[in-house]
PDB file of N, CA and C in Angstrom:
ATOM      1  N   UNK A   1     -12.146   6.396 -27.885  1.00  0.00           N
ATOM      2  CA  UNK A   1     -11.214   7.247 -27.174  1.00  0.00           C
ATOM      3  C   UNK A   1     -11.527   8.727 -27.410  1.00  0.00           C
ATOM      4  N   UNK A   2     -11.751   9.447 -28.624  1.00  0.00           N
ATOM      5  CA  UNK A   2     -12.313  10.455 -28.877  1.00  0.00           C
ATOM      6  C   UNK A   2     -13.622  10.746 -28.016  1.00  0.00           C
ATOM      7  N   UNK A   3     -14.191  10.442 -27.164  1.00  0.00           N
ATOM      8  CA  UNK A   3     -15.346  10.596 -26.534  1.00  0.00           C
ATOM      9  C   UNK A   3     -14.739  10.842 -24.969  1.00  0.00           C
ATOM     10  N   UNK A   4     -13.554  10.885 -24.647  1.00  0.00           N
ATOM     11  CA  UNK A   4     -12.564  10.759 -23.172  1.00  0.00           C
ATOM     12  C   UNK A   4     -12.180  12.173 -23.477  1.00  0.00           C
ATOM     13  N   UNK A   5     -12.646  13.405 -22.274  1.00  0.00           N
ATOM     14  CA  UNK A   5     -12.062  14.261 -22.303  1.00  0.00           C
ATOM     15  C   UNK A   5     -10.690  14.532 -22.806  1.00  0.00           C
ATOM     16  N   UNK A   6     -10.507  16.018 -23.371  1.00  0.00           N
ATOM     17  CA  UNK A   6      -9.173  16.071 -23.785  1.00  0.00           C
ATOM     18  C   UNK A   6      -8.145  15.665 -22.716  1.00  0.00           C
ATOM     19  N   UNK A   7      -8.437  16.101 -21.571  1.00  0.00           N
ATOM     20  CA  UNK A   7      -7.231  15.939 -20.286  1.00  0.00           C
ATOM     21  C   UNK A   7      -6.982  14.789 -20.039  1.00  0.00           C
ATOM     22  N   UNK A   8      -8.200  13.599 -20.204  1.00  0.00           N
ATOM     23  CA  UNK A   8      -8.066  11.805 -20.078  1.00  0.00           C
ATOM     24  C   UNK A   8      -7.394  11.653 -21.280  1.00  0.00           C
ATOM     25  N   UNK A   9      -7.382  12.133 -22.302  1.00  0.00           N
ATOM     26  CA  UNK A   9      -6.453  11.599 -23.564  1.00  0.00           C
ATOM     27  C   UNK A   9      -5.080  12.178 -23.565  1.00  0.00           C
ATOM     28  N   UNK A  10      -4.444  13.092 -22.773  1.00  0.00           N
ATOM     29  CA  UNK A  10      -3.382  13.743 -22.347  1.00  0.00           C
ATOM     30  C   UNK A  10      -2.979  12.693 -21.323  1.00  0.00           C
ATOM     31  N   UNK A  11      -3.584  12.242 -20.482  1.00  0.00           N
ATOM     32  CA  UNK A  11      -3.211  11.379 -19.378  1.00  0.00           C
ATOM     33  C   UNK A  11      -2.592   9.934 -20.334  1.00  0.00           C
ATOM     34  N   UNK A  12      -3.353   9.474 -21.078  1.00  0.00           N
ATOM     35  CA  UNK A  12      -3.376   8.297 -21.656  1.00  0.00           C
ATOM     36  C   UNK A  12      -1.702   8.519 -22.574  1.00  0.00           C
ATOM     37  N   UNK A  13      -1.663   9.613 -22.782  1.00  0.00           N
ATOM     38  CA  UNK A  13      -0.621   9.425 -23.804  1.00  0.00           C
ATOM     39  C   UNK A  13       0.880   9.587 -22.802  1.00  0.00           C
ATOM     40  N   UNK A  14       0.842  10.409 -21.459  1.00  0.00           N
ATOM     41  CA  UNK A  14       1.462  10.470 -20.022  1.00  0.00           C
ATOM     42  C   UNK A  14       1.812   8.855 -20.382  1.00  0.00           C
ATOM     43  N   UNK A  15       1.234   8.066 -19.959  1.00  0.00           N
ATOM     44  CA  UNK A  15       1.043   6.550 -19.322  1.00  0.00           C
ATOM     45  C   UNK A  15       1.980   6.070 -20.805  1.00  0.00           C
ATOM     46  N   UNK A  16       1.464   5.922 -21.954  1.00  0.00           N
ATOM     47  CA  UNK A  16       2.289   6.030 -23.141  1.00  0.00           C
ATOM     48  C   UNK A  16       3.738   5.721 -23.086  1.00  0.00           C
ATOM     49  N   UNK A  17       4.006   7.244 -22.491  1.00  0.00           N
ATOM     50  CA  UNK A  17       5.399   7.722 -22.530  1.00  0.00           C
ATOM     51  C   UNK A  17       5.731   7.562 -21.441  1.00  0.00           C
ATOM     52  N   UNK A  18       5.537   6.843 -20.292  1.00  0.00           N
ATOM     53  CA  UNK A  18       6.106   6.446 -19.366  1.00  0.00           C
ATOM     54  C   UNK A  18       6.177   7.770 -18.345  1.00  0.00           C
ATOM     55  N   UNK A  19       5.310   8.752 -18.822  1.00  0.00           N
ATOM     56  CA  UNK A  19       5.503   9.905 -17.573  1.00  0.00           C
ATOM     57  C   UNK A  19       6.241  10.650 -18.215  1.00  0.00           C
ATOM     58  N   UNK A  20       6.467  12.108 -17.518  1.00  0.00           N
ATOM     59  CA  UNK A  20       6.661  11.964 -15.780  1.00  0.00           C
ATOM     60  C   UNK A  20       5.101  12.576 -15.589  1.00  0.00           C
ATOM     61  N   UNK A  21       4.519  12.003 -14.434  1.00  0.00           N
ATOM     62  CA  UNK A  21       3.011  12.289 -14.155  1.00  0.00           C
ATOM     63  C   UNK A  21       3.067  13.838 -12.698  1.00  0.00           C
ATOM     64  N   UNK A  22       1.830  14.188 -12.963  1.00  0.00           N
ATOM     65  CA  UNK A  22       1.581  15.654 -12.177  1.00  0.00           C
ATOM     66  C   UNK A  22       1.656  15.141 -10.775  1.00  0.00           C
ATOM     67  N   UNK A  23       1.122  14.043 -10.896  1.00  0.00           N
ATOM     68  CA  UNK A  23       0.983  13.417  -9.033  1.00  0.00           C
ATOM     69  C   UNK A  23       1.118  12.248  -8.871  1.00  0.00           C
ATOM     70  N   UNK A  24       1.672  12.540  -7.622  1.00  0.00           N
ATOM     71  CA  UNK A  24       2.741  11.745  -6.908  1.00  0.00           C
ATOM     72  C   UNK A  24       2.234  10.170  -6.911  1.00  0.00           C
ATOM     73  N   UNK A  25       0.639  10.486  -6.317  1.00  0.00           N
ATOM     74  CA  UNK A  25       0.061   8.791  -6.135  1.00  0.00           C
ATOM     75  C   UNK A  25       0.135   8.223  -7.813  1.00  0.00           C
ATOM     76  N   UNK A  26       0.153   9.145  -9.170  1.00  0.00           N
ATOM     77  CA  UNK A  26       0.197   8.584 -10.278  1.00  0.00           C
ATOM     78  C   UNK A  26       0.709   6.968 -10.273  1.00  0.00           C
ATOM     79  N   UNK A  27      -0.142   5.824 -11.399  1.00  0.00           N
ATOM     80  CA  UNK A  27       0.752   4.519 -11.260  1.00  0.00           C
ATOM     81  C   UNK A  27       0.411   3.463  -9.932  1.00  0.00           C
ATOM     82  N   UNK A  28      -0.080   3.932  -9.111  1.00  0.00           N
ATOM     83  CA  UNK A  28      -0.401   3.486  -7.440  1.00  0.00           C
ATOM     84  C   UNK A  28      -1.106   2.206  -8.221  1.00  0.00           C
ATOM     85  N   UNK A  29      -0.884   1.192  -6.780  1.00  0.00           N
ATOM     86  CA  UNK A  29      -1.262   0.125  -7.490  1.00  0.00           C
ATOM     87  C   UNK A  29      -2.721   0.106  -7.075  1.00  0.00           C
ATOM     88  N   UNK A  30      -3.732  -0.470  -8.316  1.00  0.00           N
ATOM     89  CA  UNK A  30      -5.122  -0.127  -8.225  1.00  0.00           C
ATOM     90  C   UNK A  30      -5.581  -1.310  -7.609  1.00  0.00           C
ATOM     91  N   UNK A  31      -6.844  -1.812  -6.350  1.00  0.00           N
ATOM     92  CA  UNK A  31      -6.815  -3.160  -6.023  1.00  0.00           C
ATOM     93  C   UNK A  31      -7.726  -3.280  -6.518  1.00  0.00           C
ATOM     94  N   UNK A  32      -9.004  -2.758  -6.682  1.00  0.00           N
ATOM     95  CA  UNK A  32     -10.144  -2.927  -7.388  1.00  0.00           C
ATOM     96  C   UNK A  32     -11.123  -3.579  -6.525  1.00  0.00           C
ATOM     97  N   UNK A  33     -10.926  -3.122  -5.497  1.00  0.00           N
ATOM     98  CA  UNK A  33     -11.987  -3.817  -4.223  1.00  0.00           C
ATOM     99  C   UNK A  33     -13.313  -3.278  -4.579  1.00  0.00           C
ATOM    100  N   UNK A  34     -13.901  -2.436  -5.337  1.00  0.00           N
ATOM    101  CA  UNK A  34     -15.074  -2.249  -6.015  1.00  0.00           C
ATOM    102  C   UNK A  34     -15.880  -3.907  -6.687  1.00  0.00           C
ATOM    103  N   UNK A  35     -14.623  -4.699  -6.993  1.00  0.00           N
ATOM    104  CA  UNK A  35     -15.436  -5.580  -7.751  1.00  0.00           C
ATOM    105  C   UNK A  35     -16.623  -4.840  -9.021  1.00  0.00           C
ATOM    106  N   UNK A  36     -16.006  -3.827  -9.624  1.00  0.00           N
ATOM    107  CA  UNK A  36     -16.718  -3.731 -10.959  1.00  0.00           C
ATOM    108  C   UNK A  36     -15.500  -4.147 -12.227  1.00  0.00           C
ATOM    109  N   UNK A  37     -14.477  -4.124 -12.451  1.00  0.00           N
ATOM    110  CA  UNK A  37     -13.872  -4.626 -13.176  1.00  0.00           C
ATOM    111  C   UNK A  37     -13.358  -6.097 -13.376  1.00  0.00           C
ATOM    112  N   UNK A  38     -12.765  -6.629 -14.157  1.00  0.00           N
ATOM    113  CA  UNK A  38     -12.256  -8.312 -13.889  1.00  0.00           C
ATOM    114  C   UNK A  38     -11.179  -8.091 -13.246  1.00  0.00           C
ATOM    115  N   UNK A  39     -11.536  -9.526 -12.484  1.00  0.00           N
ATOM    116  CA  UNK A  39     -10.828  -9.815 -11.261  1.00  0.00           C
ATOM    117  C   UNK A  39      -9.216  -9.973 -11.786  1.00  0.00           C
ATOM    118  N   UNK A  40      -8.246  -9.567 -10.890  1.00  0.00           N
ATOM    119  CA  UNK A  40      -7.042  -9.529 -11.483  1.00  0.00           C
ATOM    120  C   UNK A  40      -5.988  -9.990 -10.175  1.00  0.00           C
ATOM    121  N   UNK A  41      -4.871 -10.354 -10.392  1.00  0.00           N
ATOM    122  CA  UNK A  41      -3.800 -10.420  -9.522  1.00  0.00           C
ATOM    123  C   UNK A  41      -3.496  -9.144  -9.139  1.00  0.00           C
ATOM    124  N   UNK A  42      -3.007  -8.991  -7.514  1.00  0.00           N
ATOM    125  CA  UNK A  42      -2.656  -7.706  -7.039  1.00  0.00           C
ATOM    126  C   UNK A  42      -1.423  -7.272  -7.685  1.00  0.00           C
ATOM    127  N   UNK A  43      -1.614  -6.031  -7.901  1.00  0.00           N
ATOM    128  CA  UNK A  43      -0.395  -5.436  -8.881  1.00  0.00           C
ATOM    129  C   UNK A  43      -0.336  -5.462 -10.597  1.00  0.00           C
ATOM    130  N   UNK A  44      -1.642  -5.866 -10.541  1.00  0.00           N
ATOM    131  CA  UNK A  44      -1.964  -6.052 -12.247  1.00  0.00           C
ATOM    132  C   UNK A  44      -2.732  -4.841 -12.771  1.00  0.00           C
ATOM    133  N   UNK A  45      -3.048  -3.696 -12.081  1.00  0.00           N
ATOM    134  CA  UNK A  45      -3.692  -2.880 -12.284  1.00  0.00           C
ATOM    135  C   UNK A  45      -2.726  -1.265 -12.094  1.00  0.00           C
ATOM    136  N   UNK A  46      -3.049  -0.182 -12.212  1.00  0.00           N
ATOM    137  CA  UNK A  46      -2.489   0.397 -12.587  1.00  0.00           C
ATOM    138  C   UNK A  46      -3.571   1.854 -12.574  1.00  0.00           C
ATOM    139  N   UNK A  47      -3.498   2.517 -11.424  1.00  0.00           N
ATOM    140  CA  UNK A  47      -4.279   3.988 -11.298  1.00  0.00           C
ATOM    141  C   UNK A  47      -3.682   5.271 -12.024  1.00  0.00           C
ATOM    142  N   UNK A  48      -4.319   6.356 -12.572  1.00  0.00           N
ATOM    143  CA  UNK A  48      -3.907   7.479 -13.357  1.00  0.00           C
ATOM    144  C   UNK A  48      -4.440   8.465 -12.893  1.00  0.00           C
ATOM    145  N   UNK A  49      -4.105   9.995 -12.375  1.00  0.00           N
ATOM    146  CA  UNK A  49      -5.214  11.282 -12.602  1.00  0.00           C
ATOM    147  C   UNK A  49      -5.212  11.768 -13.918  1.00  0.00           C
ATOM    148  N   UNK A  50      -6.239  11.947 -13.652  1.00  0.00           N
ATOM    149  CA  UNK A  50      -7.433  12.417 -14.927  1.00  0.00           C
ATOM    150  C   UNK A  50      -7.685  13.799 -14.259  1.00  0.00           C
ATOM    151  N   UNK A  51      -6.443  15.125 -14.563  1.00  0.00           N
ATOM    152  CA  UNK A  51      -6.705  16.221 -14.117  1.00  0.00           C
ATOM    153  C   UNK A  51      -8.053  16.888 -13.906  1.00  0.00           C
ATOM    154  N   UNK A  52      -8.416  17.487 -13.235  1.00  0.00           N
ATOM    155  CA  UNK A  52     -10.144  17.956 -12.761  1.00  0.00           C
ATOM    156  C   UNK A  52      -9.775  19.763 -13.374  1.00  0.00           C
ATOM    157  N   UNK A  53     -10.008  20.204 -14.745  1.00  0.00           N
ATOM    158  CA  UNK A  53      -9.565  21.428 -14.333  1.00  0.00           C
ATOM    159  C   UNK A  53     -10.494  22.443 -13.581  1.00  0.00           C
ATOM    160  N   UNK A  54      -9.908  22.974 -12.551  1.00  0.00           N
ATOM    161  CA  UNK A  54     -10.611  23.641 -11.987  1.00  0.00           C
ATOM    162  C   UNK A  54     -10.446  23.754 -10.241  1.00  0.00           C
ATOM    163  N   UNK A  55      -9.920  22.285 -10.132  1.00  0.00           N
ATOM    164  CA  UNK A  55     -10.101  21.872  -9.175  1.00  0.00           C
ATOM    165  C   UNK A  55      -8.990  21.927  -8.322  1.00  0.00           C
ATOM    166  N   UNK A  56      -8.994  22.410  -6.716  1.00  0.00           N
ATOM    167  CA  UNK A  56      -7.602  22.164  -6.040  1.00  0.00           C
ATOM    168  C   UNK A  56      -6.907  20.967  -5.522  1.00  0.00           C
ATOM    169  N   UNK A  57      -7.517  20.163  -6.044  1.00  0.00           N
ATOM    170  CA  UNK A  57      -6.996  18.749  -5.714  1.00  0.00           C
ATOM    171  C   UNK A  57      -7.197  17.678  -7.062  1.00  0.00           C
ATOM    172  N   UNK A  58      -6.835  16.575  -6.731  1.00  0.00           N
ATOM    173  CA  UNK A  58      -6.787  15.612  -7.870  1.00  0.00           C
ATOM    174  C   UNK A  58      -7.796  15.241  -8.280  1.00  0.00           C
ATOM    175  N   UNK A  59      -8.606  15.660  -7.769  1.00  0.00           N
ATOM    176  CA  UNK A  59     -10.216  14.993  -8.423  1.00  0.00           C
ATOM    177  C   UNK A  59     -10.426  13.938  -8.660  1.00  0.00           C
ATOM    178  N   UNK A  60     -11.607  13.259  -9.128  1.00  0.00           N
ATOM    179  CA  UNK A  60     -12.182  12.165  -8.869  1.00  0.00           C
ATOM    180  C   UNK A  60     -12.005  11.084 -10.526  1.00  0.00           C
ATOM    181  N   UNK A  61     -11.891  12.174 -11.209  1.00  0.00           N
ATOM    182  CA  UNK A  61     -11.247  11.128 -12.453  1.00  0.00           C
ATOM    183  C   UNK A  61      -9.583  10.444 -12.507  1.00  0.00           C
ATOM    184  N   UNK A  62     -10.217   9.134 -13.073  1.00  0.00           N
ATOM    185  CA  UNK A  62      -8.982   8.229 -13.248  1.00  0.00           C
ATOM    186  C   UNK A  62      -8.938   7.447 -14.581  1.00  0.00           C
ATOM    187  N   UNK A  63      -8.245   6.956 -14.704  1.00  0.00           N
ATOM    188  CA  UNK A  63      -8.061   6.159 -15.782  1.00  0.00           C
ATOM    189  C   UNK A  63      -6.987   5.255 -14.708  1.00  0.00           C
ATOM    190  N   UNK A  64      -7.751   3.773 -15.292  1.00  0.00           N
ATOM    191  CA  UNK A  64      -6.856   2.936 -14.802  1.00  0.00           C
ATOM    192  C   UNK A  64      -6.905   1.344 -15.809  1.00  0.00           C
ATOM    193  N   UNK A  65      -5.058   1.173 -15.788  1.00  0.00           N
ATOM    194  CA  UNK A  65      -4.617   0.202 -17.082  1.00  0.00           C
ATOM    195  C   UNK A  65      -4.048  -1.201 -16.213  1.00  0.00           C
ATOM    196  N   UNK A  66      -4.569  -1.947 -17.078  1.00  0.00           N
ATOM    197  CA  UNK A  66      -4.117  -2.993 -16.758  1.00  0.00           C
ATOM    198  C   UNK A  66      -2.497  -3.646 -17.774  1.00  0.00           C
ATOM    199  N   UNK A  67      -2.140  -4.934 -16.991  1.00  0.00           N
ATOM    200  CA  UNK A  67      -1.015  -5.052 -17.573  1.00  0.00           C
ATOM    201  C   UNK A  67      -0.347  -5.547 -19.098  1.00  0.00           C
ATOM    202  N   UNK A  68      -2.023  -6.046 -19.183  1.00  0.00           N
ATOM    203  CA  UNK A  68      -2.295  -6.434 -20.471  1.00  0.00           C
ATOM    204  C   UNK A  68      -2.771  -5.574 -21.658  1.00  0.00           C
ATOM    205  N   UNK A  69      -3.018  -3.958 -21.460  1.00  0.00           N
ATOM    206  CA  UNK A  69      -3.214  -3.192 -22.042  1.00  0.00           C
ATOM    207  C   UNK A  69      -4.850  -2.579 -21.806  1.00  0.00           C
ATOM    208  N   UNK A  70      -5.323  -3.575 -20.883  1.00  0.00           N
ATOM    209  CA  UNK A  70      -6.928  -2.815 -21.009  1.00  0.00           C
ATOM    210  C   UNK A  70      -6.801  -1.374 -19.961  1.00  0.00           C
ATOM    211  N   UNK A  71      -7.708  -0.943 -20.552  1.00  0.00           N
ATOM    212  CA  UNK A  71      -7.807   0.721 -19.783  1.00  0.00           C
ATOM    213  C   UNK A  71      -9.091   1.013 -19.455  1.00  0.00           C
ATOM    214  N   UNK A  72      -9.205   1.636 -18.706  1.00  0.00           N
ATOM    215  CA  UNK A  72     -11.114   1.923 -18.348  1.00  0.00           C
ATOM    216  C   UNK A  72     -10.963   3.554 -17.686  1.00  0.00           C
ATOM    217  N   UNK A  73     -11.701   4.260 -17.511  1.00  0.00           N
ATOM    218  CA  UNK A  73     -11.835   5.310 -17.550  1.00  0.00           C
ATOM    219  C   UNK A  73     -12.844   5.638 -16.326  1.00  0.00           C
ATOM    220  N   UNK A  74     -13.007   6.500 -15.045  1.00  0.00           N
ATOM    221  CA  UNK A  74     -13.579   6.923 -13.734  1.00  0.00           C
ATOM    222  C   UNK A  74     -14.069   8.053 -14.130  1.00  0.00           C
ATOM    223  N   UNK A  75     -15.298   8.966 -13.349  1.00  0.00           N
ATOM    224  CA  UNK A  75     -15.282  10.087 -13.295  1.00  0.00           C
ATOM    225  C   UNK A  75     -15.859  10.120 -11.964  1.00  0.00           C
ATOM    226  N   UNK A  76     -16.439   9.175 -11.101  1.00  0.00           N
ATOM    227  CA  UNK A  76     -16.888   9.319 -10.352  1.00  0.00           C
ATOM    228  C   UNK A  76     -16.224   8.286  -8.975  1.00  0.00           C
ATOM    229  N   UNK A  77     -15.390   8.773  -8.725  1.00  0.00           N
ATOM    230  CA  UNK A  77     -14.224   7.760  -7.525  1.00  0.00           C
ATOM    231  C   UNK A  77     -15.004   6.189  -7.486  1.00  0.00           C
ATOM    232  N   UNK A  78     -14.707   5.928  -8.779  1.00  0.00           N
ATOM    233  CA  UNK A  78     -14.592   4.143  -9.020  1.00  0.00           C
ATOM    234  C   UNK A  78     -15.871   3.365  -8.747  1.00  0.00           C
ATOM    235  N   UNK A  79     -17.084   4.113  -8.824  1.00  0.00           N
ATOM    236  CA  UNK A  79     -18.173   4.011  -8.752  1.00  0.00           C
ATOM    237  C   UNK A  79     -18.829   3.098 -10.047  1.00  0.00           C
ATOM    238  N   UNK A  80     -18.081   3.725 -11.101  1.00  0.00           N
ATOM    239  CA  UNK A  80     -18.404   2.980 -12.584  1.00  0.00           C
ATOM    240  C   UNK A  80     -17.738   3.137 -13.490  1.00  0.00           C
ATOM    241  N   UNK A  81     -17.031   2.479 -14.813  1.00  0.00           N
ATOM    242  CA  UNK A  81     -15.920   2.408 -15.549  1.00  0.00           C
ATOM    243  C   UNK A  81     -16.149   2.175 -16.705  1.00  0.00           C
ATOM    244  N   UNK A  82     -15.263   3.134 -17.806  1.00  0.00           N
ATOM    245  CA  UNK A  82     -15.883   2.596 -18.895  1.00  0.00           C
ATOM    246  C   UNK A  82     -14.936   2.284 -19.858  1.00  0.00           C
ATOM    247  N   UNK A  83     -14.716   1.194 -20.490  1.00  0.00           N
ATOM    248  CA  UNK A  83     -13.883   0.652 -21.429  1.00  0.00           C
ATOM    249  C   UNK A  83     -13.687   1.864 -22.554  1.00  0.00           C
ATOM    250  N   UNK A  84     -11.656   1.665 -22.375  1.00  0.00           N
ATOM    251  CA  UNK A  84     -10.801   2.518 -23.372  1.00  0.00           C
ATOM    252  C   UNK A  84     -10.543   1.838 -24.861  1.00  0.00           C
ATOM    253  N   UNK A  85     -10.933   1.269 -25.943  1.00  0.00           N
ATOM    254  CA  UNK A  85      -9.968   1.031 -26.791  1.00  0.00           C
ATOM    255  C   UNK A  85      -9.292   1.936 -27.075  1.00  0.00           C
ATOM    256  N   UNK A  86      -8.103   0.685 -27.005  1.00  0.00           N
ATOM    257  CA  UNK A  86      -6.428   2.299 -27.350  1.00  0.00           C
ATOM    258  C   UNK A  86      -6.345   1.199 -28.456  1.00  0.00           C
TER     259      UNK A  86
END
């Protein structure tokens, strides 16, 4: 987790505490039509922004949790993911 930008570890602790998140789509349900993560029931997933600073929009980082606690981490709009231990 120490290797997840400071702003992805700010997000992570957001999700934590149940919010309240910067944006609106925060929480959106993730479907994972990428097929790079395990396959899951719809609604078992769970999208995050991963503030871009700099940027005028939400940018392309995410963090997204599943219901069982796994988390994986975006920087590149869901292109490739990389396992959170929390």
């Amino acid at each position: 987790m120490s290797e997840l930008p400071a702003v992805a570890r700010r997000t992570l602790q957001l999700i934590g505490e149940g919010g309240p998140f910067p944006y609106e789509r925060d929480g959106f349900v993730f479907g994972g039509v990428e097929g790079l993560l395990p396959r899951r029931e719809r609604g078992d997933c769970r999208a995050y922004t991963v503030p871009t600073p700099g940027s005028d929009d939400r940018g392309a980082r995410r963090i997204v949790t599943g219901r069982n606690g796994e988390t994986y981490y975006t920087d590149d709009p869901y292109a490739s993911f990389t396992a959170v231990p929390r």
